[in-house]
PDB file of N, CA and C in Angstrom:
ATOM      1  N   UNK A   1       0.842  -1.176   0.000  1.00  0.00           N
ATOM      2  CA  UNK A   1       0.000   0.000   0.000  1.00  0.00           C
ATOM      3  C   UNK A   1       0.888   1.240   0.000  1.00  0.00           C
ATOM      4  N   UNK A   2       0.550   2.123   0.787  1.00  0.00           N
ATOM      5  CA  UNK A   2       1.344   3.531   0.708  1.00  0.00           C
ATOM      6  C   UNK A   2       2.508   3.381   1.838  1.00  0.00           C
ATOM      7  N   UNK A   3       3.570   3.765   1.734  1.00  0.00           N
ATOM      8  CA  UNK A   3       4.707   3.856   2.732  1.00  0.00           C
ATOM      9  C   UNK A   3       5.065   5.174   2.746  1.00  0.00           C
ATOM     10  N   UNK A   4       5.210   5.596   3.948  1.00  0.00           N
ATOM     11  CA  UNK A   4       5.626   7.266   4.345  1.00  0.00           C
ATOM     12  C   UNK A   4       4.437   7.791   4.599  1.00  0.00           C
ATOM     13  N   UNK A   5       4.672   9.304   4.723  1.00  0.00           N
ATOM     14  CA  UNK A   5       3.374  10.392   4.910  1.00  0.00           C
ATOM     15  C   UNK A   5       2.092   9.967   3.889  1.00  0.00           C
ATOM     16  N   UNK A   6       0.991  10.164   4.316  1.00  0.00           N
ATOM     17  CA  UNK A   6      -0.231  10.018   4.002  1.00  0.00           C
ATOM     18  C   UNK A   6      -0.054  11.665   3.542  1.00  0.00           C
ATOM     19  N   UNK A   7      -0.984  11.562   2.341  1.00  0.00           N
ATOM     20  CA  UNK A   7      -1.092  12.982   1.585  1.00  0.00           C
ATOM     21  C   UNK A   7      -2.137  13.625   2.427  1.00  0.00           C
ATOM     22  N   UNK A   8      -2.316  14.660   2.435  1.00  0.00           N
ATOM     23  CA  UNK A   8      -3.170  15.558   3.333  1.00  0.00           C
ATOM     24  C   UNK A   8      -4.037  17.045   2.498  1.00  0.00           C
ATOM     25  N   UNK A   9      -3.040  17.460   1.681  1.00  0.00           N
ATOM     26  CA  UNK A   9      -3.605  18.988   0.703  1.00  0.00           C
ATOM     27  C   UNK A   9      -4.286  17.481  -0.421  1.00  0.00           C
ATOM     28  N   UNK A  10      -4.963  18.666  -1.084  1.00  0.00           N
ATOM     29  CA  UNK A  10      -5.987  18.220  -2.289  1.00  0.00           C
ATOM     30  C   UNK A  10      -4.430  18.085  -3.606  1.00  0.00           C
ATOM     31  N   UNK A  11      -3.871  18.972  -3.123  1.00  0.00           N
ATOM     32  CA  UNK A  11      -2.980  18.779  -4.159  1.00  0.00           C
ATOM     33  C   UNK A  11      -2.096  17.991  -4.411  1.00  0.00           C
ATOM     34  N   UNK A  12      -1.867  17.699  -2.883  1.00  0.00           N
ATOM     35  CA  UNK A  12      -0.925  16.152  -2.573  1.00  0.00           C
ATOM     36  C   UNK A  12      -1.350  15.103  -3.240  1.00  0.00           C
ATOM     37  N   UNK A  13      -2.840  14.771  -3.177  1.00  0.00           N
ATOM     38  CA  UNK A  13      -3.354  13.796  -3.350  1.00  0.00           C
ATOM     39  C   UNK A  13      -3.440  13.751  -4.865  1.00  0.00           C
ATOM     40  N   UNK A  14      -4.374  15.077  -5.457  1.00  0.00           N
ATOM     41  CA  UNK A  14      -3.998  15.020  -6.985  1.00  0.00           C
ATOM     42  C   UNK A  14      -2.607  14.388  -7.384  1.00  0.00           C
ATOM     43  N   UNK A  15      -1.705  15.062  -6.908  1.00  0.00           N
ATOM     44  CA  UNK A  15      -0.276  14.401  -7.552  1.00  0.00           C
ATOM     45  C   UNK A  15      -0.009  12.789  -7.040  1.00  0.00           C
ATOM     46  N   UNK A  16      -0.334  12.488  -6.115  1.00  0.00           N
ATOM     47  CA  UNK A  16      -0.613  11.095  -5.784  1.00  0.00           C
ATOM     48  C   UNK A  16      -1.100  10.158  -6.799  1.00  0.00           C
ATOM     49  N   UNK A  17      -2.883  10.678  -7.272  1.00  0.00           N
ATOM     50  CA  UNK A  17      -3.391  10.003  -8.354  1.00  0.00           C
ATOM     51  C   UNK A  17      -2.591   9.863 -10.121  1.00  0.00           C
ATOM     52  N   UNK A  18      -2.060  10.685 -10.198  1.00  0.00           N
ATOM     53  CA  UNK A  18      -1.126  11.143 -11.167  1.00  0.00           C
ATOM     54  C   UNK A  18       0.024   9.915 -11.645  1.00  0.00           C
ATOM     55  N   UNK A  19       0.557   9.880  -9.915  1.00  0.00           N
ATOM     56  CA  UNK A  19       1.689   8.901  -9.691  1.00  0.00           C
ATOM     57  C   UNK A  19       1.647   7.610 -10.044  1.00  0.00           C
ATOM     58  N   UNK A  20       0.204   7.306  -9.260  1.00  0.00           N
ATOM     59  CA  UNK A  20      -0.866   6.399  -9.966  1.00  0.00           C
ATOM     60  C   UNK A  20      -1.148   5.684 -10.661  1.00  0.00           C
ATOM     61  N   UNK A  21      -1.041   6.932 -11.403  1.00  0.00           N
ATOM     62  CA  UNK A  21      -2.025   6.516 -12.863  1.00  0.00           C
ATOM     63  C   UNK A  21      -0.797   6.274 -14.194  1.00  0.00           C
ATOM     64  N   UNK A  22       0.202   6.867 -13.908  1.00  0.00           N
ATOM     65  CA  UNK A  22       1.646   6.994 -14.599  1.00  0.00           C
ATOM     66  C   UNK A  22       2.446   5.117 -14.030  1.00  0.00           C
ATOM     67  N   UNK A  23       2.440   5.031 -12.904  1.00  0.00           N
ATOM     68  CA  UNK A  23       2.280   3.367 -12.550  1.00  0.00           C
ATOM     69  C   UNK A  23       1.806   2.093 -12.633  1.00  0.00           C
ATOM     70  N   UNK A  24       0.873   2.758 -13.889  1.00  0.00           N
ATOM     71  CA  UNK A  24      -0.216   2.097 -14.617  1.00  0.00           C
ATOM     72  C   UNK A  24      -1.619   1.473 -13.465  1.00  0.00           C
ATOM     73  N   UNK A  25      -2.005   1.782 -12.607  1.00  0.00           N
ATOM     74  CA  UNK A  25      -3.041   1.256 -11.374  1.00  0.00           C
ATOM     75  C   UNK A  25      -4.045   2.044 -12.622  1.00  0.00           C
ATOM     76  N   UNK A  26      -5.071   1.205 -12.363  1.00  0.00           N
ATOM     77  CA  UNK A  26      -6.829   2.132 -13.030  1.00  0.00           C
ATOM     78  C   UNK A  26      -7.189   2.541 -11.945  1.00  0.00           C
ATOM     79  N   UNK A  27      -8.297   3.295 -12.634  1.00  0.00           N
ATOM     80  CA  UNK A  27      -9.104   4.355 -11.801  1.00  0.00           C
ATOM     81  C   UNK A  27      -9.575   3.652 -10.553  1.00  0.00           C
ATOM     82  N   UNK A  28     -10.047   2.424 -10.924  1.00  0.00           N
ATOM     83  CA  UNK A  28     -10.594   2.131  -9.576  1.00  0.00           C
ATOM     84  C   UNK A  28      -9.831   1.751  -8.666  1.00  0.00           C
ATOM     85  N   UNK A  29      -8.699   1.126  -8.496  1.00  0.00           N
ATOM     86  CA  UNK A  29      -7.511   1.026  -8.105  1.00  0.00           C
ATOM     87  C   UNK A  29      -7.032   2.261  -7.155  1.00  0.00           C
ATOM     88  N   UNK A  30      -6.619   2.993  -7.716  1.00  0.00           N
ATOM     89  CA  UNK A  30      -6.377   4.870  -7.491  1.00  0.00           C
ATOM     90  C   UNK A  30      -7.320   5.209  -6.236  1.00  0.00           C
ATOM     91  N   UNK A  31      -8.619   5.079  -6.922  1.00  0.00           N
ATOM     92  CA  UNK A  31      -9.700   5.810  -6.002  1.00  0.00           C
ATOM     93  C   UNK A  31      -9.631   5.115  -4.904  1.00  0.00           C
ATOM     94  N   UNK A  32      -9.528   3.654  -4.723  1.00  0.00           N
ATOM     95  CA  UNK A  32      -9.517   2.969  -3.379  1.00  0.00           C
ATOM     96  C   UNK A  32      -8.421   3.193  -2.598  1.00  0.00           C
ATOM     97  N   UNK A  33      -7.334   3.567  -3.179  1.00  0.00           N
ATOM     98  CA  UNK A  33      -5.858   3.823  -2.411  1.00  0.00           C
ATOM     99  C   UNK A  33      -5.962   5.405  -1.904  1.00  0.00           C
ATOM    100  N   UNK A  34      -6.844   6.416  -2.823  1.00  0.00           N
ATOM    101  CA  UNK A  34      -6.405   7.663  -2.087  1.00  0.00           C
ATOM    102  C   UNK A  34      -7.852   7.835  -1.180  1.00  0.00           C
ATOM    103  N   UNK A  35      -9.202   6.802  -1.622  1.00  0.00           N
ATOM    104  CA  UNK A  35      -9.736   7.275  -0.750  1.00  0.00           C
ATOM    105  C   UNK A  35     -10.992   8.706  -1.514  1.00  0.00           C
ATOM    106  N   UNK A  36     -11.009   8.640  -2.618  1.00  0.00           N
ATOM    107  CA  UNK A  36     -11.342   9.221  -3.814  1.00  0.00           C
ATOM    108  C   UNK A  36     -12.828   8.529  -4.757  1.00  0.00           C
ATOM    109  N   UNK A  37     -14.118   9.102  -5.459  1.00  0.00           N
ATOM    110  CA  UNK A  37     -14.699   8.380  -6.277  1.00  0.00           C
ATOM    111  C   UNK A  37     -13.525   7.960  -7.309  1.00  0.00           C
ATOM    112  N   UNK A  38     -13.827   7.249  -8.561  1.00  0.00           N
ATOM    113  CA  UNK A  38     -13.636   6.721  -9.811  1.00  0.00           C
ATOM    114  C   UNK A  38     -13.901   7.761 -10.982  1.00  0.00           C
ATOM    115  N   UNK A  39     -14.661   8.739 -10.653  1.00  0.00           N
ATOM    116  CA  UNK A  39     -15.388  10.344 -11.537  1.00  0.00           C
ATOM    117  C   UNK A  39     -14.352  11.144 -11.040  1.00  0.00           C
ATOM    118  N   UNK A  40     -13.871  11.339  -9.920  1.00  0.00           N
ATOM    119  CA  UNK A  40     -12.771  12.238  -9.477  1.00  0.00           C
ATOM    120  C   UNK A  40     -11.240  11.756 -10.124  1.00  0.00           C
ATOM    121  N   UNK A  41     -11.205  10.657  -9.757  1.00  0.00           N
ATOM    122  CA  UNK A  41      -9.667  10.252 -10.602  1.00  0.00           C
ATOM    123  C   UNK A  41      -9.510  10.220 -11.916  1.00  0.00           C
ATOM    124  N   UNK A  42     -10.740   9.830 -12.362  1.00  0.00           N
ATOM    125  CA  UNK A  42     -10.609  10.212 -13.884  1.00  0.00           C
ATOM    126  C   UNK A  42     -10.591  11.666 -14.070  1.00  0.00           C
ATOM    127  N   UNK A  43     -11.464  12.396 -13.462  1.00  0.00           N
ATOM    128  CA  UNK A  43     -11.556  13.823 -13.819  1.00  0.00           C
ATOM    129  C   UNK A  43     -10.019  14.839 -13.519  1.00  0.00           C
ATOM    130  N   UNK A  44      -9.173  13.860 -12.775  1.00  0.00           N
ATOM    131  CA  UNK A  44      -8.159  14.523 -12.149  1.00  0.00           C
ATOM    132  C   UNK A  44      -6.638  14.528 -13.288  1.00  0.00           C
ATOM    133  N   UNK A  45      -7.055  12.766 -13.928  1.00  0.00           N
ATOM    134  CA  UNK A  45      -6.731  12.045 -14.525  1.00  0.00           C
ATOM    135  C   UNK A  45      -6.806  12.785 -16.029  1.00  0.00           C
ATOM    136  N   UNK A  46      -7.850  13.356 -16.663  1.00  0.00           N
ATOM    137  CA  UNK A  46      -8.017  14.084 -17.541  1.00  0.00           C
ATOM    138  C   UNK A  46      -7.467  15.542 -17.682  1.00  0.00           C
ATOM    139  N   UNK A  47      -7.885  16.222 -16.339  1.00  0.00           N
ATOM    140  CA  UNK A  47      -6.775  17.442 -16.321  1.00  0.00           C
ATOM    141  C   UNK A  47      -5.539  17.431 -16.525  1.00  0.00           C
ATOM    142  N   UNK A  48      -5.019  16.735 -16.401  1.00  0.00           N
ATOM    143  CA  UNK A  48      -3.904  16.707 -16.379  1.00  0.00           C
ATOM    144  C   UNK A  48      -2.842  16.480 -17.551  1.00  0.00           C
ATOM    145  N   UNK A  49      -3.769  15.230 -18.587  1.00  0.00           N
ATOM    146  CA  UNK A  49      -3.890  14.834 -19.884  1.00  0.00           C
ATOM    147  C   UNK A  49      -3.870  16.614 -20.868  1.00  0.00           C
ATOM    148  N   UNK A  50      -4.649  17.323 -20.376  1.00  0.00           N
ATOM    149  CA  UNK A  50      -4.634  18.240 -21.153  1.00  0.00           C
ATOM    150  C   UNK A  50      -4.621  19.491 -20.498  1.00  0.00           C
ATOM    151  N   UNK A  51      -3.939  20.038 -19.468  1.00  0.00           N
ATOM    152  CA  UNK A  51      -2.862  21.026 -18.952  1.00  0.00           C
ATOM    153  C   UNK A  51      -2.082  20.711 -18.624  1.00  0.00           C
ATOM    154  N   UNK A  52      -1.456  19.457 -18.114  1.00  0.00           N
ATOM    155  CA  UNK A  52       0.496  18.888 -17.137  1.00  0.00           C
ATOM    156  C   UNK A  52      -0.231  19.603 -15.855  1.00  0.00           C
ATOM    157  N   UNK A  53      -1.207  19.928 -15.606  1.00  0.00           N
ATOM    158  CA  UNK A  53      -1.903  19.776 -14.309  1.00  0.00           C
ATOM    159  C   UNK A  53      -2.651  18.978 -13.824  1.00  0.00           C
ATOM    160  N   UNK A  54      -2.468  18.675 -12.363  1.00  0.00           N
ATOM    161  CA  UNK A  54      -4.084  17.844 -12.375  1.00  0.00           C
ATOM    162  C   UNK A  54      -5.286  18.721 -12.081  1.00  0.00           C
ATOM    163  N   UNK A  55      -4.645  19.422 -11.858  1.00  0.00           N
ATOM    164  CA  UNK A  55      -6.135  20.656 -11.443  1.00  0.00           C
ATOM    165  C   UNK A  55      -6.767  21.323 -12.385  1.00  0.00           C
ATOM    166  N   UNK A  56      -7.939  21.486 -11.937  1.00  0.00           N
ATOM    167  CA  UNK A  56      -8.776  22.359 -13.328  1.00  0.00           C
ATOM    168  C   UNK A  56      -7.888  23.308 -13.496  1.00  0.00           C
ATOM    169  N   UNK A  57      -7.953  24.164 -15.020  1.00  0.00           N
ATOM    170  CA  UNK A  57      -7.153  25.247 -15.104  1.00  0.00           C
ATOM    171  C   UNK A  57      -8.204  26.334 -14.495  1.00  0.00           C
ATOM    172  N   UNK A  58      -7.809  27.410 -13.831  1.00  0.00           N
ATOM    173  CA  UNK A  58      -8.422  28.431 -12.997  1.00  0.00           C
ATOM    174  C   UNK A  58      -9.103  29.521 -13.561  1.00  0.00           C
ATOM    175  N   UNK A  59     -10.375  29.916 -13.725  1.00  0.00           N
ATOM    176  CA  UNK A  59     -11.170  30.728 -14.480  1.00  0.00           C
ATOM    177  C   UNK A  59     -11.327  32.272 -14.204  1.00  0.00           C
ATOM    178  N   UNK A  60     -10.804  33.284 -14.792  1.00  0.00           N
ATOM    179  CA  UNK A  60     -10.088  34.419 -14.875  1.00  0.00           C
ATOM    180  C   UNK A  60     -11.167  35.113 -13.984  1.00  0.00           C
ATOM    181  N   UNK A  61     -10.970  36.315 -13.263  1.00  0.00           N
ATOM    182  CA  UNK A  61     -11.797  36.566 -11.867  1.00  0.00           C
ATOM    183  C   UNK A  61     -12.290  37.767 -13.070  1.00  0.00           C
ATOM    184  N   UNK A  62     -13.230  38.441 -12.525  1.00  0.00           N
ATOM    185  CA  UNK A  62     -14.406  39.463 -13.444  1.00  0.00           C
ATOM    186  C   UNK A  62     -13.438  40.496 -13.444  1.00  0.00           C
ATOM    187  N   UNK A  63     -12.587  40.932 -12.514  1.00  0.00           N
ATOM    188  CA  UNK A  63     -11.284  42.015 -12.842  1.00  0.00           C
ATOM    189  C   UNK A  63     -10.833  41.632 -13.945  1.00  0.00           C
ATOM    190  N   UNK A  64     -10.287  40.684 -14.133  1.00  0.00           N
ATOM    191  CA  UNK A  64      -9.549  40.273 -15.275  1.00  0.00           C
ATOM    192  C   UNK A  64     -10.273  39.943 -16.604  1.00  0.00           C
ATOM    193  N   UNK A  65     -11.436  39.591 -16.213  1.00  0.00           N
ATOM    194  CA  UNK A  65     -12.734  39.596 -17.948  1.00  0.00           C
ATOM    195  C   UNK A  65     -12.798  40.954 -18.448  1.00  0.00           C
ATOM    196  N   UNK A  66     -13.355  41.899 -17.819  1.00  0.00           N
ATOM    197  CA  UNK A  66     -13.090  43.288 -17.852  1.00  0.00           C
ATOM    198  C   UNK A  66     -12.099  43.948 -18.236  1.00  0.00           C
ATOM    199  N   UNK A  67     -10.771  43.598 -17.797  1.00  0.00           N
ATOM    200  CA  UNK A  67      -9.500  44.405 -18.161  1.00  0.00           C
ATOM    201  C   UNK A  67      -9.860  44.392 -20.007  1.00  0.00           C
ATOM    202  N   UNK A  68      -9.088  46.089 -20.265  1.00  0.00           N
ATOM    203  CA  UNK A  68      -9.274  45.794 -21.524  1.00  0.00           C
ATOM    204  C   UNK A  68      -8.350  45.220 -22.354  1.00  0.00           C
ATOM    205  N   UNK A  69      -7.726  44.470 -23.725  1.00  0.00           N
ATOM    206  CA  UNK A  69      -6.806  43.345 -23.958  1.00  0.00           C
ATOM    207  C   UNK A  69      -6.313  44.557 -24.856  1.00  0.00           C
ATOM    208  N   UNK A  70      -4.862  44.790 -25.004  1.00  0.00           N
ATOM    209  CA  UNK A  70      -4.044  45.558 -25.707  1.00  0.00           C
ATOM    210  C   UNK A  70      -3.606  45.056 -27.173  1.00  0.00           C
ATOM    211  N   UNK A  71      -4.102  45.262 -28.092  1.00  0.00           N
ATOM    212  CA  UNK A  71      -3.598  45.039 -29.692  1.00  0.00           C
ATOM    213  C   UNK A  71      -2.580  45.456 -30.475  1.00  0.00           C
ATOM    214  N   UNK A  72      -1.848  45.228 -31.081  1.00  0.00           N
ATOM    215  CA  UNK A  72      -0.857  45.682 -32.247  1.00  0.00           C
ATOM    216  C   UNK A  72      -0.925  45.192 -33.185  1.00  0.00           C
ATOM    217  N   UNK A  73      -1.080  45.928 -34.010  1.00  0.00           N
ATOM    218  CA  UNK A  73      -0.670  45.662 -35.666  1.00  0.00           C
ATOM    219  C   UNK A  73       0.301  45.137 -36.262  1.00  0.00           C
ATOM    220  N   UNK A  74       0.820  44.203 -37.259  1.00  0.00           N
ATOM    221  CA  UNK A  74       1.985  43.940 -37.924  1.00  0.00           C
ATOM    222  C   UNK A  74       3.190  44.861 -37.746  1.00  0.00           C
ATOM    223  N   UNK A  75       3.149  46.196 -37.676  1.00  0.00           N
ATOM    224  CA  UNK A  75       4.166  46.933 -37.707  1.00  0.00           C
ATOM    225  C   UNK A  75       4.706  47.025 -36.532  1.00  0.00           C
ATOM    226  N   UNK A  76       3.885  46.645 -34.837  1.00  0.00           N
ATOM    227  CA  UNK A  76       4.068  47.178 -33.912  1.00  0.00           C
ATOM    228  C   UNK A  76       3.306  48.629 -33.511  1.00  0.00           C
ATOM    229  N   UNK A  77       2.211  49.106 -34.491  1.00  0.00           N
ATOM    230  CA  UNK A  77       1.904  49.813 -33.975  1.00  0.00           C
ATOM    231  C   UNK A  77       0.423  49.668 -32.918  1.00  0.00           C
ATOM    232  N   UNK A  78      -0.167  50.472 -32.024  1.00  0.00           N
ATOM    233  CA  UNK A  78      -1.420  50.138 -31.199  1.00  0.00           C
ATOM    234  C   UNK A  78      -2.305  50.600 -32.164  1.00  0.00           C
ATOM    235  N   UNK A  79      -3.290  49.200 -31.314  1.00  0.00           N
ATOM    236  CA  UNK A  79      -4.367  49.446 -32.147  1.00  0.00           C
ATOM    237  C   UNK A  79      -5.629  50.018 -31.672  1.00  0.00           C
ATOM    238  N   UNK A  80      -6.424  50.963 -31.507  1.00  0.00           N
ATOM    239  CA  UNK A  80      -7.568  51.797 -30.723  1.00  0.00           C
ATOM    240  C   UNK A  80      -8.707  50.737 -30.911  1.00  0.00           C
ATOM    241  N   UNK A  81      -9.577  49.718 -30.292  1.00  0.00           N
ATOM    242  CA  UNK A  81     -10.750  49.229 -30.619  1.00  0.00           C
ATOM    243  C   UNK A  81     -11.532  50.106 -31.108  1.00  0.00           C
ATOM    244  N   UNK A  82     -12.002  51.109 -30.147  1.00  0.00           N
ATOM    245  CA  UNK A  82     -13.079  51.946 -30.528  1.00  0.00           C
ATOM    246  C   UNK A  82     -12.708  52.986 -31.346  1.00  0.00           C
ATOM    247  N   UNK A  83     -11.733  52.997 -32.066  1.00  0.00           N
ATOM    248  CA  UNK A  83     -11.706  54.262 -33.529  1.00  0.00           C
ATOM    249  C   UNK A  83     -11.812  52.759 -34.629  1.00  0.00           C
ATOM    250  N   UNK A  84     -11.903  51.739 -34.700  1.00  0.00           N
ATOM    251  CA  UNK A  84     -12.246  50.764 -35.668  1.00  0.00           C
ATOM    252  C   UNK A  84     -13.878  51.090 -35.072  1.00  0.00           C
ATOM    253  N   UNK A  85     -14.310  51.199 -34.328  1.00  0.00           N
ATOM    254  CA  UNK A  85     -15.825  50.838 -34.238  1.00  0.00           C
ATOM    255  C   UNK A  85     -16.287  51.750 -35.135  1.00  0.00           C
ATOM    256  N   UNK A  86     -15.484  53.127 -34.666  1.00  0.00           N
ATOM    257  CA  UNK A  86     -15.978  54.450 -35.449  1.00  0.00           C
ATOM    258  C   UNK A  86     -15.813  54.154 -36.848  1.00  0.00           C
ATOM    259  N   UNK A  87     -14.714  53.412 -37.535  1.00  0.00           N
ATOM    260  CA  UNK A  87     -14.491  53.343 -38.942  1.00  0.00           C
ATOM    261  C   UNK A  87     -15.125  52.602 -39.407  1.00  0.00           C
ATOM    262  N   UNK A  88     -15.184  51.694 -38.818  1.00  0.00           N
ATOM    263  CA  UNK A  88     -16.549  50.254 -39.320  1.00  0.00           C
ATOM    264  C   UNK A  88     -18.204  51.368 -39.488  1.00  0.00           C
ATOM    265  N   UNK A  89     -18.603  51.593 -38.557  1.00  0.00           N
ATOM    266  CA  UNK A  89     -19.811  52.253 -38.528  1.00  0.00           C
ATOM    267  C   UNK A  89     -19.851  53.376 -40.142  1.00  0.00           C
ATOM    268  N   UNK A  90     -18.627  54.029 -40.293  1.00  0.00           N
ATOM    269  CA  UNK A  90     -18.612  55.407 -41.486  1.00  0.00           C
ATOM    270  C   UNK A  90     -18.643  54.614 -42.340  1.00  0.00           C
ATOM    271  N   UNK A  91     -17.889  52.684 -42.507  1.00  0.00           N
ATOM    272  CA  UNK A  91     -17.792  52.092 -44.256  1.00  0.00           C
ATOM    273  C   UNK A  91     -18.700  52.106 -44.307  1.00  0.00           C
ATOM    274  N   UNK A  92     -19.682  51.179 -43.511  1.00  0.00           N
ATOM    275  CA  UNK A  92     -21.031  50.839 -43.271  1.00  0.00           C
ATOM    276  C   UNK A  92     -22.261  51.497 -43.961  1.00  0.00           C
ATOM    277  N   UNK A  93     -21.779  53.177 -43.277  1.00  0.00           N
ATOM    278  CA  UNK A  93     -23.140  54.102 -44.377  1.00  0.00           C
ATOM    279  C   UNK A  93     -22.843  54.044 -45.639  1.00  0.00           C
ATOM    280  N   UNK A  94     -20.802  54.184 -46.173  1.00  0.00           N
ATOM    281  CA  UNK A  94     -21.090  54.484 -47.540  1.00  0.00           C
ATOM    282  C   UNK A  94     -21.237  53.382 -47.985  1.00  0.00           C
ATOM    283  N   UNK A  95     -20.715  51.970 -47.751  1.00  0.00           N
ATOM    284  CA  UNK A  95     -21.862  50.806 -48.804  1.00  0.00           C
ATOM    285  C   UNK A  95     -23.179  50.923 -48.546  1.00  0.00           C
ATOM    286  N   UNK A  96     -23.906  51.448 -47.715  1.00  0.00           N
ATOM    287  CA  UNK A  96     -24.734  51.216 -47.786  1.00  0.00           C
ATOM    288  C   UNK A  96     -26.042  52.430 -48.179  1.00  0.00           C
ATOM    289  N   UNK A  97     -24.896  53.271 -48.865  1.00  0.00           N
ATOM    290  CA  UNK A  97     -25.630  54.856 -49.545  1.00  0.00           C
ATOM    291  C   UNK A  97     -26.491  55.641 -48.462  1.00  0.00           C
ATOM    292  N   UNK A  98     -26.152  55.467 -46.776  1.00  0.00           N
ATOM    293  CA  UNK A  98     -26.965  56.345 -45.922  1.00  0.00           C
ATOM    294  C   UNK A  98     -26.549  58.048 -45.964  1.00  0.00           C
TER     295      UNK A  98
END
């Protein structure tokens, strides 16, 4: 079974299942050793598959949705969102003869 410290953080244990699962043990295997469902080790099991984490990747806080995202052009120069809104809106009338 396990020899040494018993894992204790969530993260211990994630990397535990990891160890795991890289040792070739299945899910159900895993889950009975850390003490875990079979939906969790896989799910832990999958993160990890597609970040080198086992943890979900972390979902950007409303400060950070909000911040506004900075653009450049090929040349390096900045790009203004809202003077394209303004230029989009002026093509707009003349295709469309307003």
């Amino acid at each position: 079974m396990l020899s040494g410290k018993i894992p204790e953080t969530r993260d211990e244990k994630c990397w535990l299942v990891i160890g795991a699962h890289q040792a070739c043990a299945t899910p159900k295997q895993i889950a009975r050793m850390c003490g875990l469902s079979p939906t969790q080790v896989i799910r832990i099991i999958d993160n990890f598959k597609r970040t080198g984490t086992p943890n979900p990747p972390k979902r950007p806080t409303k400060k950070e949705k909000l911040k506004p995202l900075v653009e450049y052009d090929e040349e390096g120069n900045f790009i203004d969102s809202s003077d394209e809104e303004a230029n989009n809106d002026e093509d707009m009338a003349e295709v469309c003869n307003l």
